[in-house]
C-alpha atoms as a PDB file:
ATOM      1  CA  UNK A   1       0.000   0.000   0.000  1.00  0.00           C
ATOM      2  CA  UNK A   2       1.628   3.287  -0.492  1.00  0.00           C
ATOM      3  CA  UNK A   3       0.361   5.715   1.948  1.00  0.00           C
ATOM      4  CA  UNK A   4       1.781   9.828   2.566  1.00  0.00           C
ATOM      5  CA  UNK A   5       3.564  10.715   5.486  1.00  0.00           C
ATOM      6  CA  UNK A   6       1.401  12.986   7.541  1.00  0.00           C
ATOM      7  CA  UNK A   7       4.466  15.098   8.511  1.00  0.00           C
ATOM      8  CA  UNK A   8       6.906  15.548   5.817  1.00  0.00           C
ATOM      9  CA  UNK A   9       4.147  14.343   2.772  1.00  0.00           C
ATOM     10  CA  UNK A  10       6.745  11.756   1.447  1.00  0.00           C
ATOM     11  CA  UNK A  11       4.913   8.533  -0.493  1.00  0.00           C
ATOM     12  CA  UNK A  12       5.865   5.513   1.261  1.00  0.00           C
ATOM     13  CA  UNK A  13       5.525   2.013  -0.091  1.00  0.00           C
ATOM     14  CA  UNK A  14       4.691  -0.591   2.818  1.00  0.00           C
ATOM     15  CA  UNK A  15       3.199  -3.335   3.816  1.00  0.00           C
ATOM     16  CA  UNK A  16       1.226  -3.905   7.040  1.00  0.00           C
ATOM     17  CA  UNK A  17       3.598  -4.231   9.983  1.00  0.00           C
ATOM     18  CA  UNK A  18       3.799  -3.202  13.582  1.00  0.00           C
ATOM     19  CA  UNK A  19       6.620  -0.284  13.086  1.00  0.00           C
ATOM     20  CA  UNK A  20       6.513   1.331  10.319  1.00  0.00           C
ATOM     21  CA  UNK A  21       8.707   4.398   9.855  1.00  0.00           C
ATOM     22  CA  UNK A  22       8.414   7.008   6.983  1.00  0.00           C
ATOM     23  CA  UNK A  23      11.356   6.269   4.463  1.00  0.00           C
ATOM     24  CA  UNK A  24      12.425  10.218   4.648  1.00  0.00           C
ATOM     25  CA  UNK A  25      11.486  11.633   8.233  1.00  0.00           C
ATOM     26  CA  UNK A  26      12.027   8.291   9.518  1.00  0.00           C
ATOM     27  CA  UNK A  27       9.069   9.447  12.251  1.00  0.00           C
ATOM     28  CA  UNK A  28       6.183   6.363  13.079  1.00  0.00           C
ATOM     29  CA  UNK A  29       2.840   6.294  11.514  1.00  0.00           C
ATOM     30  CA  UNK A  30       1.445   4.792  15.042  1.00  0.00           C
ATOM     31  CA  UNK A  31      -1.441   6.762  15.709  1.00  0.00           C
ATOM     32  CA  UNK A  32      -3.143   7.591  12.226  1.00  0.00           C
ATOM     33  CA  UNK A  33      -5.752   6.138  10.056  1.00  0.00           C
ATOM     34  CA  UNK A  34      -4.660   5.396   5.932  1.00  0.00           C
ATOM     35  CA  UNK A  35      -6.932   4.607   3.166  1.00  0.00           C
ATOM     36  CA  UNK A  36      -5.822   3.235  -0.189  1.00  0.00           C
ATOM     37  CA  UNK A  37      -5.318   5.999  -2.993  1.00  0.00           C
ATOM     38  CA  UNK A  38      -7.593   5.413  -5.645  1.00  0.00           C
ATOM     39  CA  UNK A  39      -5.837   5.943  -9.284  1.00  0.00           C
ATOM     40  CA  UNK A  40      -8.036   7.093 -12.055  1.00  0.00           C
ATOM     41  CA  UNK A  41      -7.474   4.318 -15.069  1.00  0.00           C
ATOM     42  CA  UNK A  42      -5.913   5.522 -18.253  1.00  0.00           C
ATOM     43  CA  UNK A  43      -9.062   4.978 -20.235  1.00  0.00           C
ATOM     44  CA  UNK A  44     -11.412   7.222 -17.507  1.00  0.00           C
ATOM     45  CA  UNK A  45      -8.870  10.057 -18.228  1.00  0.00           C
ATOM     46  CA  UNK A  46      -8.771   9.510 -21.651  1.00  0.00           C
ATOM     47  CA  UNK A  47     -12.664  10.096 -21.931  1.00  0.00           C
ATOM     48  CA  UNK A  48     -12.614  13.103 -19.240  1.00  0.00           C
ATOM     49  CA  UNK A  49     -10.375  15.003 -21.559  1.00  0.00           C
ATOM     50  CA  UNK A  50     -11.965  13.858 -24.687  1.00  0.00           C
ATOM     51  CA  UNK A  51     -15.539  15.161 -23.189  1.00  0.00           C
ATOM     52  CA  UNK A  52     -13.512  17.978 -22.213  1.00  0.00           C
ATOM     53  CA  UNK A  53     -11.672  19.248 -24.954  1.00  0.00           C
ATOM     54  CA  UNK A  54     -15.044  18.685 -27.222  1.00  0.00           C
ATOM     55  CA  UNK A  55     -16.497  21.157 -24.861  1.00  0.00           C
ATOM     56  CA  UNK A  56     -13.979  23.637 -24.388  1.00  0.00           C
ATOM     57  CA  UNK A  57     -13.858  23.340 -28.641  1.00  0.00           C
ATOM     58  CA  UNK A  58     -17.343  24.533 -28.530  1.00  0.00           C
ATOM     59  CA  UNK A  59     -16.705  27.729 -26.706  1.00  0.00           C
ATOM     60  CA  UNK A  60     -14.197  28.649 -29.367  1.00  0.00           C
ATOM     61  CA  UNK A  61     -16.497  27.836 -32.210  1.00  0.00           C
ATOM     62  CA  UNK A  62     -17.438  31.628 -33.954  1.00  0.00           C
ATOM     63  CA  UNK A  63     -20.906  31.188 -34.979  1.00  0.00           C
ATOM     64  CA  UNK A  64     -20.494  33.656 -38.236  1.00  0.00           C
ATOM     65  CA  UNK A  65     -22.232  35.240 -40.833  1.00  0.00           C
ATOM     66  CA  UNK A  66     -22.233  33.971 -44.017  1.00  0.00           C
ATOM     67  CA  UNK A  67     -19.185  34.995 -46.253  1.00  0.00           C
ATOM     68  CA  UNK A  68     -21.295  36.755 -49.352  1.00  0.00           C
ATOM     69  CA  UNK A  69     -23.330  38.628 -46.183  1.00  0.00           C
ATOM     70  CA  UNK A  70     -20.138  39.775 -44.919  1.00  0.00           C
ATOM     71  CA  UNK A  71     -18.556  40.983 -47.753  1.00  0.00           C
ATOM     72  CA  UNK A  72     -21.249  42.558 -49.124  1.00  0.00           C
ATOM     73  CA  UNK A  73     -21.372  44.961 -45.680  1.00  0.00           C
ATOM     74  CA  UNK A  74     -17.919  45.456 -45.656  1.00  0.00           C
ATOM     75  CA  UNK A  75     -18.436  46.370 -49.648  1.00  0.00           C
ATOM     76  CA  UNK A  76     -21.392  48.703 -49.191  1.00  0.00           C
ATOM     77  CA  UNK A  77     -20.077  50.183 -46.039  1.00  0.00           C
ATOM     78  CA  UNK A  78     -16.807  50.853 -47.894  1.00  0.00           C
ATOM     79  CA  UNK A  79     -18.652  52.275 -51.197  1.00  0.00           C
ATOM     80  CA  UNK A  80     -20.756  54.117 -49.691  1.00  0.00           C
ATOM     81  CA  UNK A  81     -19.699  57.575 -51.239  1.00  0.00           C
ATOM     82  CA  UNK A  82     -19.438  57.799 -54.997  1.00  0.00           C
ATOM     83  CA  UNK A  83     -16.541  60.712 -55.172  1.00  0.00           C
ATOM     84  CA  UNK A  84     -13.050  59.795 -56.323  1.00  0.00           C
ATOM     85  CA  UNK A  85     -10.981  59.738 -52.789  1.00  0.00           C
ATOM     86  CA  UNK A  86      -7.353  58.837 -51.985  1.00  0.00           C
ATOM     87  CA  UNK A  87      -5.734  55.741 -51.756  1.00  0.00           C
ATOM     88  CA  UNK A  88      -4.747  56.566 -48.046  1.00  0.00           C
ATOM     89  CA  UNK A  89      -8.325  57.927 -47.122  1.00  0.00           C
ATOM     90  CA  UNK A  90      -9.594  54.429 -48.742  1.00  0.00           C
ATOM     91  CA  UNK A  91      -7.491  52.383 -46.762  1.00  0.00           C
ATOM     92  CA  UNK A  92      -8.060  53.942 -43.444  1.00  0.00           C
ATOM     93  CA  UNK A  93     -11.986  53.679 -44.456  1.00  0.00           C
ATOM     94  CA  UNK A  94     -11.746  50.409 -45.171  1.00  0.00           C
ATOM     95  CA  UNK A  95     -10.233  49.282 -41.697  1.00  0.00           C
ATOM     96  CA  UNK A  96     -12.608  51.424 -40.519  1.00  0.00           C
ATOM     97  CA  UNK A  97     -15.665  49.579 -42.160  1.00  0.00           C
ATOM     98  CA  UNK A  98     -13.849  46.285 -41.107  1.00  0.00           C
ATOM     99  CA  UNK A  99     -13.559  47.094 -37.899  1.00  0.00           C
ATOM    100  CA  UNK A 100     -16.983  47.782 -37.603  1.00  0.00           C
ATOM    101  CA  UNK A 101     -18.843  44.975 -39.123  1.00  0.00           C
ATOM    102  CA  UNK A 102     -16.599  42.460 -37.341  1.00  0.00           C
ATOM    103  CA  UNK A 103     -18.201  44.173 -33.866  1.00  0.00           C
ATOM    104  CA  UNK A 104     -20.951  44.638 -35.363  1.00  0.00           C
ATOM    105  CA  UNK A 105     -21.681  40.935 -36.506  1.00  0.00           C
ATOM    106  CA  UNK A 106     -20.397  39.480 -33.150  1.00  0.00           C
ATOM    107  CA  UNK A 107     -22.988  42.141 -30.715  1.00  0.00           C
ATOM    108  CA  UNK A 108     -25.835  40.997 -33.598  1.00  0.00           C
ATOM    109  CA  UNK A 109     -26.846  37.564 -34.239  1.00  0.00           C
ATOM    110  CA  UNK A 110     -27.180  36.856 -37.827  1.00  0.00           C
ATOM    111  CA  UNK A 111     -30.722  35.489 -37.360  1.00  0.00           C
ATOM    112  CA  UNK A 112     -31.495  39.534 -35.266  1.00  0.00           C
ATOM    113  CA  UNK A 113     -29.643  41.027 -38.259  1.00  0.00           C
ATOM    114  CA  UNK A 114     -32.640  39.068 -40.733  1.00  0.00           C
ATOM    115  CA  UNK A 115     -34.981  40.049 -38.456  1.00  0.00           C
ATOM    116  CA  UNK A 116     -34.113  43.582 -37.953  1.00  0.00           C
ATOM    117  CA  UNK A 117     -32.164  45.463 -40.384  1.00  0.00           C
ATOM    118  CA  UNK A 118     -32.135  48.599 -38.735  1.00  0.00           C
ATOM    119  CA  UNK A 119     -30.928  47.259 -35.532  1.00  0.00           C
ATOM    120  CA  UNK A 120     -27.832  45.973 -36.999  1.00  0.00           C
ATOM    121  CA  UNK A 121     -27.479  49.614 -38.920  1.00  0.00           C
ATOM    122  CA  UNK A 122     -27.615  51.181 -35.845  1.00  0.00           C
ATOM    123  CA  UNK A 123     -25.060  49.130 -34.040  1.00  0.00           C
ATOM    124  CA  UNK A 124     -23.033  49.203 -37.417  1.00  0.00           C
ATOM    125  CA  UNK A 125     -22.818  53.409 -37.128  1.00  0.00           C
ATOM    126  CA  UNK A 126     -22.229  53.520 -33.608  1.00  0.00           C
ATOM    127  CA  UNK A 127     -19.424  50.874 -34.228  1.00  0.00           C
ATOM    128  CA  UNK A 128     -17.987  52.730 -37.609  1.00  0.00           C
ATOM    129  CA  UNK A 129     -17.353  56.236 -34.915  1.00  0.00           C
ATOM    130  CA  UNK A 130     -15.606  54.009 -32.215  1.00  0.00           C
ATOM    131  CA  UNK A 131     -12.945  52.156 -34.938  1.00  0.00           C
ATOM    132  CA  UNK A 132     -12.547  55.852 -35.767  1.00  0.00           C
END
């Protein structure tokens, strides 16, 4: 039986006997009650971090738009205006409509944004001024 010294926590391999000293400390167990540890079997691990690891893959899952709806509000927020513009003032609109839509699709579900258009517009404008 391998038991833990209840001084110095060393594991200590014995066998029932009247003296028994711990291996390290070398102080008596006389006196103290022991129960067997219990070792979880290689296959009950196995399926406790299987279980697990399915689960904690869940939480990472994105739950996403479809592609063609999200580049089609990146491309209309983008194209918006009609006038000839920059290259610089594109690109920093562009991040800027990126930015946007990507908080704006996680704060609205895609089956609210079906539902209510305007809700997601909304959110979409008060996200486009804070990735200003």
């Amino acid at each position: 039986m391998k038991v833990e010294c209840p001084r110095c926590h060393t594991d200590n391999k014995i066998e029932y006997a009247e003296n028994i000293l711990c291996k390290e400390c070398e102080k008596s167990f006389k006196g103290y009650k022991f129960s067997k540890r219990k070792l979880v079997s290689s296959s009950a691990a196995l399926l406790v971090g299987v279980v697990g690891g399915y689960q904690v893959n869940d939480v990472f899952d994105e739950i996403r738009y479809p592609l063609q709806v999200e580049y089609a509000l990146v491309d209309t927020c983008l194209n918006a205006s009609t006038s000839a513009v920059s290259k610089s003032w594109f690109n920093s609109k562009r991040d800027i409509c990126l930015c946007a839509v990507e908080k704006t699709t996680k704060d609205v579900s895609y089956s609210d944004y079906k539902t209510d258009e305007s809700l997601f517009i909304r959110r979409l404008k008060r996200n486009a001024e804070r990735c200003s």
